[in-house]
Protein backbone atom coordinates (compact mmCIF):
# COMPACT_ATOMS: atom_id res chain seq x y z
CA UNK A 1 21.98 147.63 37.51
CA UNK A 2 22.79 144.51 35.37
CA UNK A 3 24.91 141.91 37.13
CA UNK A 4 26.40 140.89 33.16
CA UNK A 5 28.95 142.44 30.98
CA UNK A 6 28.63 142.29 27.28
CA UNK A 7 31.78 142.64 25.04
CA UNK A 8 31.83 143.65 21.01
CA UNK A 9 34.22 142.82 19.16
CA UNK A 10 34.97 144.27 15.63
CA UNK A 11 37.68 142.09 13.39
CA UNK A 12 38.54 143.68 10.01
CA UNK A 13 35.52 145.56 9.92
CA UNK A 14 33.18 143.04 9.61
CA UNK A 15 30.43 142.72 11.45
CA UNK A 16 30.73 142.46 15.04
CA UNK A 17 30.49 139.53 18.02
CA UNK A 18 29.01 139.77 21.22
CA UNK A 19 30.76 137.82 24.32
CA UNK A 20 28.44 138.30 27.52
CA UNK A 21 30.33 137.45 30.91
CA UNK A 22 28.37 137.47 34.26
CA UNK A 23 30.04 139.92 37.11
CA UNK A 24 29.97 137.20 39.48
CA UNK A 25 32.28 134.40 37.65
CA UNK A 26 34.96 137.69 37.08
CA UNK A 27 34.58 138.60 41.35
CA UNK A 28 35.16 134.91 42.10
CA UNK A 29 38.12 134.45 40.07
CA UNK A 30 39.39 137.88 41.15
CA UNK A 31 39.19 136.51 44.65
CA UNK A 32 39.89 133.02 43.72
CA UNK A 33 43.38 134.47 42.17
CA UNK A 34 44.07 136.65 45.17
CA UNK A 35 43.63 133.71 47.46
CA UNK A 36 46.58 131.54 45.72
CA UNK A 37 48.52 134.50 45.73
CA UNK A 38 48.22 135.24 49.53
CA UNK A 39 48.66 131.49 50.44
CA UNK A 40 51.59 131.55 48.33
CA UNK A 41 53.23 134.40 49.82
CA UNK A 42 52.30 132.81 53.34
CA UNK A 43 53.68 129.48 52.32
CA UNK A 44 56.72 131.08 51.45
CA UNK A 45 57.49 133.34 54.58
CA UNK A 46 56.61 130.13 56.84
CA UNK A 47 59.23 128.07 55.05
CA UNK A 48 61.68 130.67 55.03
CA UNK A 49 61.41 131.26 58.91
CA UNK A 50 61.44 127.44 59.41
CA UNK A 51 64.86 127.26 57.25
CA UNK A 52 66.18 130.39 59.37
CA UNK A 53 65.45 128.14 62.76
CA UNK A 54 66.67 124.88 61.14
CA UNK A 55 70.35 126.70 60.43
CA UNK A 56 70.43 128.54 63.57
CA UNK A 57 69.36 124.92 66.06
CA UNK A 58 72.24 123.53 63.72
CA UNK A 59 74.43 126.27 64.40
CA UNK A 60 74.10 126.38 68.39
CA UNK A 61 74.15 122.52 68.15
CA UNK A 62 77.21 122.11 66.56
CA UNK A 63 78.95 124.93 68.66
CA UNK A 64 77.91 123.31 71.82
CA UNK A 65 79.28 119.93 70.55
CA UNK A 66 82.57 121.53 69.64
CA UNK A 67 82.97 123.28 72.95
CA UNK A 68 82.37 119.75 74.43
CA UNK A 69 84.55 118.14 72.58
CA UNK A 70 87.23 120.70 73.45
CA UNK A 71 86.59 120.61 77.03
CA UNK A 72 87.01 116.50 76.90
CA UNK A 73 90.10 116.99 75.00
CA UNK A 74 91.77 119.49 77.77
CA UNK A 75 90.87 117.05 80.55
CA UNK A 76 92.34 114.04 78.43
CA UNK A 77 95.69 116.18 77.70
CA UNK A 78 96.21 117.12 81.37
CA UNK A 79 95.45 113.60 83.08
CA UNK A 80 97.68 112.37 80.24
CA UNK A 81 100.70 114.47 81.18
CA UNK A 82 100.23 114.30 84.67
CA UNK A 83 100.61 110.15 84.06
CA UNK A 84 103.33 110.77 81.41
CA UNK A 85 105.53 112.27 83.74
CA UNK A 86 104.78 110.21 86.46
CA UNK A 87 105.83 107.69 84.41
CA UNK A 88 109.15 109.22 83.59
CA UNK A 89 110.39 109.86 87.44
CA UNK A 90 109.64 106.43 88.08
CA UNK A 91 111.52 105.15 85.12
CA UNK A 92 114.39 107.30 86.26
CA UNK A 93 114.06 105.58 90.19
CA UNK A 94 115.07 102.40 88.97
CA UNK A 95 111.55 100.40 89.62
CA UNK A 96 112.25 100.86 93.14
CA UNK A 97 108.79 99.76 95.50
CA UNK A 98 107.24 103.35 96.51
CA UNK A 99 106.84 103.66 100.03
CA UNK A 100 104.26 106.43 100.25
CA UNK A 101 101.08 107.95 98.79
CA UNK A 102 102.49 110.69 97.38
CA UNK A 103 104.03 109.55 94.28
CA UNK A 104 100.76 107.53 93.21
CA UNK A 105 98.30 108.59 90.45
CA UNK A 106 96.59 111.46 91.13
CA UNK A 107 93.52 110.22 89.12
CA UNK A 108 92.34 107.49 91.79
CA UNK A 109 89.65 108.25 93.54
CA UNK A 110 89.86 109.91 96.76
CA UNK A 111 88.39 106.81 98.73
CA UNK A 112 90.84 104.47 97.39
CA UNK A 113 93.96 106.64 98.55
CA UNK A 114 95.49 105.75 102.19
CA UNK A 115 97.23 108.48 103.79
CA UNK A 116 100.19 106.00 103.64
CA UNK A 117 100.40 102.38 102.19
CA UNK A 118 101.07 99.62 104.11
CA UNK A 119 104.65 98.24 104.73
CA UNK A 120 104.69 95.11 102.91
CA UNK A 121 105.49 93.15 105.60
CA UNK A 122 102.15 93.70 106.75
CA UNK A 123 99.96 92.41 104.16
CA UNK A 124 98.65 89.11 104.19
CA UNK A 125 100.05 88.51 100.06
CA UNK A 126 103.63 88.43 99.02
CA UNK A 127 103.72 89.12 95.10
CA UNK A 128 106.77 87.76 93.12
CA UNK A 129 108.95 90.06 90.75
CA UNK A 130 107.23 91.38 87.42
CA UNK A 131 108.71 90.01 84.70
CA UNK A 132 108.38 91.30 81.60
CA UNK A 133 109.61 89.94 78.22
CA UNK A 134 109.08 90.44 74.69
CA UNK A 135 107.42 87.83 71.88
CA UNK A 136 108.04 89.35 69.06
CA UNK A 137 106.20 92.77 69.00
CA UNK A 138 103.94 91.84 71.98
CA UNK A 139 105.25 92.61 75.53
CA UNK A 140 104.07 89.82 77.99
CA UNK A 141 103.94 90.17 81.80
CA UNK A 142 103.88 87.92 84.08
CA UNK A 143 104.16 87.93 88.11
CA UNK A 144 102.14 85.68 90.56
CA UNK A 145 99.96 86.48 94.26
CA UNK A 146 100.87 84.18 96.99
CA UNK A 147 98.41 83.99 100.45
CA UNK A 148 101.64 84.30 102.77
CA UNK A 149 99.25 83.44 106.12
CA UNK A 150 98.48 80.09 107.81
CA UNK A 151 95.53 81.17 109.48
CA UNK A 152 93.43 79.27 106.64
CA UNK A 153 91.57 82.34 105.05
CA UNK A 154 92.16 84.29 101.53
CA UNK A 155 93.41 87.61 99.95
CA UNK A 156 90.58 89.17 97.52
CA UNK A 157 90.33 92.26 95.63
CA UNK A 158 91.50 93.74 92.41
CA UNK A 159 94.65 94.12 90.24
CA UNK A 160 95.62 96.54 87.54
CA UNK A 161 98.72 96.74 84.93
CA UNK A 162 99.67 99.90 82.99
CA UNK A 163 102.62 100.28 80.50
CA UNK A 164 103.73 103.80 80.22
CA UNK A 165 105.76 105.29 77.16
CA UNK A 166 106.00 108.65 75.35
CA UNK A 167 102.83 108.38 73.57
CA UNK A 168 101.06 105.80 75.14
CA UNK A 169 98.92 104.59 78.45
CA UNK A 170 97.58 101.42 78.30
CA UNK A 171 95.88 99.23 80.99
CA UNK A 172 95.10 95.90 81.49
CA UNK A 173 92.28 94.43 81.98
CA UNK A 174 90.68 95.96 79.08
CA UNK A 175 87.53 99.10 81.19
CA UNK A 176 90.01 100.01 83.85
CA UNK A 177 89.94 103.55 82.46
CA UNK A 178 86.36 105.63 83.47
CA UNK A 179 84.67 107.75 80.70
CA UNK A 180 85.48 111.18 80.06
CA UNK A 181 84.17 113.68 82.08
CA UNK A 182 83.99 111.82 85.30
CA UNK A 183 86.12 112.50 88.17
CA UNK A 184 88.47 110.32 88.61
CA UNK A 185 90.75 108.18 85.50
CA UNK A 186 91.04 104.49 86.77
CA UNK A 187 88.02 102.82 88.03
CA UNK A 188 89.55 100.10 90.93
CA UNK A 189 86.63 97.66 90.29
CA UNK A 190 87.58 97.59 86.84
CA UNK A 191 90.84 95.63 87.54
CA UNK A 192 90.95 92.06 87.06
CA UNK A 193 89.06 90.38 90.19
CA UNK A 194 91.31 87.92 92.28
CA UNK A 195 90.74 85.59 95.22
CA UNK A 196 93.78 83.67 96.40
CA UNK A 197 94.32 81.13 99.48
CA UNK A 198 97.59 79.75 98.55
CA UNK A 199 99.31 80.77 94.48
CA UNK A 200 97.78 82.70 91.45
CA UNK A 201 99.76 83.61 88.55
CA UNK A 202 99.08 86.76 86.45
CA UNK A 203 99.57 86.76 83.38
CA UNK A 204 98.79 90.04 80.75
CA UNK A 205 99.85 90.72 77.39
CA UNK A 206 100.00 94.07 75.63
CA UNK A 207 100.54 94.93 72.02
CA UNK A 208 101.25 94.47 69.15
CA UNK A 209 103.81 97.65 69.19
CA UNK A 210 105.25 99.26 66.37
CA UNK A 211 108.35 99.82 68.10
CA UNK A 212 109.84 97.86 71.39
CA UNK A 213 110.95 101.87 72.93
CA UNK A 214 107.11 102.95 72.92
CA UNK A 215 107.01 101.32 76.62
CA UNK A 216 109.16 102.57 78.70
CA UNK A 217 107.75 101.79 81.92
CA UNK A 218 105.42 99.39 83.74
CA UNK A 219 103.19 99.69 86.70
CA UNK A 220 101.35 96.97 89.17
CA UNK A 221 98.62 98.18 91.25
CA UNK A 222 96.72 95.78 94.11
CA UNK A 223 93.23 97.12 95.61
CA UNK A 224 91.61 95.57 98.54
CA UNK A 225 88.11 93.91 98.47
CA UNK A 226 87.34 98.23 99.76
CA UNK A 227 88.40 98.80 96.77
CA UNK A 228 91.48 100.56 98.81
CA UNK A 229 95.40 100.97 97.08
CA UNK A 230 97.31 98.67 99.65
CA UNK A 231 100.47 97.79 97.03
CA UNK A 232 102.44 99.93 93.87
CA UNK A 233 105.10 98.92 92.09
CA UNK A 234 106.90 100.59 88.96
CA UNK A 235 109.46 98.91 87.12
CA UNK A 236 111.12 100.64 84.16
CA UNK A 237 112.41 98.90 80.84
CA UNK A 238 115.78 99.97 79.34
CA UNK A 239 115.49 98.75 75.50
CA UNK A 240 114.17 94.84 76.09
CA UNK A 241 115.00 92.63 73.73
CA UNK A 242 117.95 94.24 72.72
CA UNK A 243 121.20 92.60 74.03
CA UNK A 244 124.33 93.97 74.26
CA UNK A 245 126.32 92.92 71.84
CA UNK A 246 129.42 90.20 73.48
CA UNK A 247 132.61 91.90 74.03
CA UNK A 248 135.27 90.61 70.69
CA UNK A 249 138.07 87.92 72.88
CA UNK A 250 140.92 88.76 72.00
CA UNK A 251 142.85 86.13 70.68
CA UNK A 252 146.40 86.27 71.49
CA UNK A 253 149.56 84.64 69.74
CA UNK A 254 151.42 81.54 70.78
CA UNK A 255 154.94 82.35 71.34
CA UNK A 256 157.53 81.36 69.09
CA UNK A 257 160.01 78.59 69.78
CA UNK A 258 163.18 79.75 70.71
CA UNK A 259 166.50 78.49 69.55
CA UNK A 260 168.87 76.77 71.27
CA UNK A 261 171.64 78.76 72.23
CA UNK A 262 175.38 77.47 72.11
CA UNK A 263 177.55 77.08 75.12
CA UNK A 264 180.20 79.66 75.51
CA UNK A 265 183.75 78.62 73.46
CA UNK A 266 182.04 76.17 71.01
CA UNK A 267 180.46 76.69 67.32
CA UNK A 268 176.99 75.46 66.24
CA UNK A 269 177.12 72.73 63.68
CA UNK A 270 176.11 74.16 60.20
CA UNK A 271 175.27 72.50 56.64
CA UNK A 272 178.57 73.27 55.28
CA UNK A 273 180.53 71.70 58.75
CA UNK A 274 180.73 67.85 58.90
CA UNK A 275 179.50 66.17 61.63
CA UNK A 276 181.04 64.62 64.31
CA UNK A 277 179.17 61.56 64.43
CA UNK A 278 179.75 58.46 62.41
CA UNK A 279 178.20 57.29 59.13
CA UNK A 280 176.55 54.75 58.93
CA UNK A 281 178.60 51.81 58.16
CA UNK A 282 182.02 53.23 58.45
CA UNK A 283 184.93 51.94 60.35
CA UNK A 284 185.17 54.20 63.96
């Protein structure tokens, strides 16, 4: 059998041409043609499945992130209100010293609560009265820690300042708060760090505020070297920097003179009545 095949070709009936082709060049482009066909389709069913698992990692991904972010938003809303209305009964007590556990953050840790904090009287510190005053829209703080002891040593540990208001918690120093998720809100090493033998002043600013009402409330909070709550104190602001206005004096009328009044029997002297008394150079 011949491996060649011969085509004739007749054009306008002239005479014909011949066009030989071998049988192997037409089975190796056959194949050749049905190769880059399959590896096409192949190509093509890879890429698509590769697309399918891009969008559905991305999918999952982005759920799982959403969820999370969710889940960190719940926890921030809750330990937010529990503060917030903390922050409003203690307002509402006047700044009055707590005596007691009970009415502290919940969001310390659990080794840093006492069953009870000690009386004041107790502690080796005596800390002076917050005071707390605007500068223009910045609210500055200041108090001071005096060793109260004459037995020569020191008081160390850490302090922490929050302001409180109806949509805001802030702390100072700046990393008091922990990162979400964890267990507990204010980290007691992250207060300032303080070691006092005789006077320290504290002094923290906070702001700038749109608005002087956004704090309502202010809290001072003294850990131990054991990282232990031994003093709270809440103070709450009514309006500062806002001063009554001063009551109007009123301003009252000097009385009028009052005239003379004539004796009983007699008539007082008029313009039209001559006087009694004598001229000037006249003759009595």
């Amino acid at each position: 059998m011949s491996d060649r095949l011969t085509l004739v070709v007749f054009k306008d009936h002239l005479s014909s041409r011949t066009l030989t082709l071998r049988l192997s060049w037409l089975r190796g482009l056959g194949i050749a043609l049905l190769s880059a066909i399959g590896l096409t389709v192949v190509s093509a069913a890879l890429f698509f499945h590769a697309y399918r698992q891009t969008l559905h990692s991305g999918t999952v991904g982005s759920s799982a992130r959403e969820e999370d972010a969710e889940k960190e938003l719940a926890e921030t809303k809750a330990a937010y209100e529990s503060l917030k209305q903390q922050a409003v009964n203690s307002a509402s007590s006047g700044g009055s010293t707590l005596a007691g556990i009970a009415n502290s953050f919940s969001s310390l840790p659990s080794e840093s609560l006492l069953e009870k904090l000690p009386p004041i009287e107790s502690l080796p510190f005596r800390l002076e009265t917050l005071k707390a005053q605007w500068k223009g829209s910045t609210l500055q703080i200041r108090s001071a820690i005096e060793y109260s002891r004459d037995d020569g040593g020191n008081q160390q540990g850490h302090f922490v300042i929050l302001v409180h208001g109806p949509q805001l918690l802030q702390a100072y120093p700046a990393g008091v708060f922990n990162p979400i998720g964890t267990t507990s809100l204010i980290r007691p090493d992250g207060g300032e760090f303080f070691s006092v033998s005789r006077y320290r002043e504290i002094k923290a600013d906070f702001g700038p505020f749109a608005h002087r009402d956004d704090v309502q409330s202010i809290e001072m909070m003294i850990f131990d070297s054991r990282k232990r709550l031994v003093y709270l104190n809440r103070i709450g602001l009514e309006s500062l920097g806002k001063a009554p206005a001063a009551p109007l004096k009123k301003i009252e009328k000097a009385p009028e003179p009052e005239e003379p009044r004539a004796e009983e029997g007699t008539t007082p002297p008029s313009d039209d009545t001559p006087s009694n008394l004598p001229t000037p150079g006249a003759t009595p």
